[in-house]
C-alpha atoms as a PDB file:
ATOM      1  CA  UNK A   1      18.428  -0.292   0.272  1.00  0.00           C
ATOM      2  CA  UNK A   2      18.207  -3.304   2.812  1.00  0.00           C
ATOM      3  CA  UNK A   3      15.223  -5.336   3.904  1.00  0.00           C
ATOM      4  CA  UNK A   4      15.100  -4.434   7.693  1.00  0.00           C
ATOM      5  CA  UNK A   5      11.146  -3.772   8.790  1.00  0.00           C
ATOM      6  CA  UNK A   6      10.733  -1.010   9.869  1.00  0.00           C
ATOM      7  CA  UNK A   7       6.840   0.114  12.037  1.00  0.00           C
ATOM      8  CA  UNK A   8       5.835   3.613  10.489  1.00  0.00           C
ATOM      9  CA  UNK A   9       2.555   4.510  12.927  1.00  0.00           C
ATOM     10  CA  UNK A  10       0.310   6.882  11.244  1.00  0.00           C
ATOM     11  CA  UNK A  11      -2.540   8.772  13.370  1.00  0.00           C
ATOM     12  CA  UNK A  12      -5.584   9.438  10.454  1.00  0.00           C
ATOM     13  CA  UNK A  13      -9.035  10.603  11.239  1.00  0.00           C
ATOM     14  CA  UNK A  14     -11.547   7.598  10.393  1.00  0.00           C
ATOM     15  CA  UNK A  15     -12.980   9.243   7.340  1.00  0.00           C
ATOM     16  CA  UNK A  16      -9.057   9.404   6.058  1.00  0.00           C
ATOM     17  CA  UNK A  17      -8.662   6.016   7.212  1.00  0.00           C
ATOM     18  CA  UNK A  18     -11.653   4.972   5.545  1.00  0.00           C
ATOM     19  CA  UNK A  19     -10.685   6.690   1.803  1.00  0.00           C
ATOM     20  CA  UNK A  20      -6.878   4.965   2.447  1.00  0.00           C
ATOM     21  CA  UNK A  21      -8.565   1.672   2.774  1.00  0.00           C
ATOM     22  CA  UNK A  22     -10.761   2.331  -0.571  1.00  0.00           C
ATOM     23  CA  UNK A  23      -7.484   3.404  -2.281  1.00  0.00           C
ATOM     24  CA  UNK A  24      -5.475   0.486  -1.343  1.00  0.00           C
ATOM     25  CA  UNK A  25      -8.307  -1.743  -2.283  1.00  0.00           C
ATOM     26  CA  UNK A  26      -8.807   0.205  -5.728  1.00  0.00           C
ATOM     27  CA  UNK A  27      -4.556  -0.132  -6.161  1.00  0.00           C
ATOM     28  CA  UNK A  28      -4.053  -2.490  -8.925  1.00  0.00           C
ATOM     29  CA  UNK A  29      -0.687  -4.219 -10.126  1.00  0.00           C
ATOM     30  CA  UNK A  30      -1.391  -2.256 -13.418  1.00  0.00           C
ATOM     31  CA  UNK A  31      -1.344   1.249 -11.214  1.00  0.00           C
ATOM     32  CA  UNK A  32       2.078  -0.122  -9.547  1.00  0.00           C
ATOM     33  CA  UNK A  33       3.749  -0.889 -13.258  1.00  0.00           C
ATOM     34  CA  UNK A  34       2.560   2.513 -14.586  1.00  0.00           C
ATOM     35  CA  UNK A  35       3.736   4.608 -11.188  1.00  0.00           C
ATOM     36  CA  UNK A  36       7.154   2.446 -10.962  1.00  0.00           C
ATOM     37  CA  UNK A  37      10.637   3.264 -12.678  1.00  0.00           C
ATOM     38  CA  UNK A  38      10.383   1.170 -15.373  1.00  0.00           C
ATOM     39  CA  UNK A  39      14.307   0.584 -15.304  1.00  0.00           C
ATOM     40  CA  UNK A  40      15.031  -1.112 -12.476  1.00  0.00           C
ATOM     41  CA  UNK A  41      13.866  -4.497 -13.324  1.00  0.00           C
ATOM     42  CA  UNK A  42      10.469  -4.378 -11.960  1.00  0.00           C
ATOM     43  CA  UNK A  43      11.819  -3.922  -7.948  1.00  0.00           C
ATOM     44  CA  UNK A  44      10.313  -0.935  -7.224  1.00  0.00           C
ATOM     45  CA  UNK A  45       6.771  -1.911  -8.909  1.00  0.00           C
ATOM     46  CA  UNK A  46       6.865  -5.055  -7.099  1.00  0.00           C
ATOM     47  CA  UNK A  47       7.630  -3.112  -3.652  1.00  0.00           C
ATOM     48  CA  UNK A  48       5.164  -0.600  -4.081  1.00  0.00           C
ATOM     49  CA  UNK A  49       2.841  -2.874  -4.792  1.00  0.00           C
ATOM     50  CA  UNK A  50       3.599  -5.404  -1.936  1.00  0.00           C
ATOM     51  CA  UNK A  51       3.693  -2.384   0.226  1.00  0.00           C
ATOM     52  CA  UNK A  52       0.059  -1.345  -0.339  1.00  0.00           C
ATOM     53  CA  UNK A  53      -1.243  -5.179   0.179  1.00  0.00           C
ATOM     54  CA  UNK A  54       0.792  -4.676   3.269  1.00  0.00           C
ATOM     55  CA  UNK A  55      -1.210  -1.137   3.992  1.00  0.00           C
ATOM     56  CA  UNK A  56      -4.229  -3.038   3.071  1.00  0.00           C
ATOM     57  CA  UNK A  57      -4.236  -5.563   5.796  1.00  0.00           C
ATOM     58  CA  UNK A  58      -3.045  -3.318   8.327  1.00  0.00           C
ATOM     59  CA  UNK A  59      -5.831  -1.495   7.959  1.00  0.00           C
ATOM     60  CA  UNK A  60      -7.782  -4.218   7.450  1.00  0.00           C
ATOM     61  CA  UNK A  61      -6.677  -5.791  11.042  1.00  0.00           C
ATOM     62  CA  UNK A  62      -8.198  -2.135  12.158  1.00  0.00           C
ATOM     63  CA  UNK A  63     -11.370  -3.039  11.221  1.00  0.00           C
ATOM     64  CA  UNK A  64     -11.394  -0.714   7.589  1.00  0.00           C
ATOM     65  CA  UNK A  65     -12.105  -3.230   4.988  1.00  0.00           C
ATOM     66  CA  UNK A  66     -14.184  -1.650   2.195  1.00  0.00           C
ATOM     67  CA  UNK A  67     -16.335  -4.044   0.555  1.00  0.00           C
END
């Protein structure tokens, strides 16, 4: 797998956009080791995680920040 970014746009109602933003903010490092392969060294828990913190402040920067 290689590191290039890559812009995924995704088109969501505001209610959807509203329950992504609570999940992301709910989204724990805990939820990330349980979800992960746990034999890979941790690589795919750490992405998925740092990939929701990225979700998170997209959505954040489009105004849904859940309190």
């Amino acid at each position: 797998m290689s590191d290039k970014t890559l812009e995924i746009v995704v088109k969501l109602t505001e209610p959807r956009a509203n329950a992504l933003a609570q999940l992301v903010k709910r989204f724990r490092y805990e939820d990330a080791c349980r979800l992960s392969n746990a034999h890979d060294g941790g690589q795919e828990r750490d992405d998925m995680f740092d990939a929701m913190t990225d979700l998170r402040v997209a959505l954040h920067e489009r105004g849904f920040a859940p309190r």
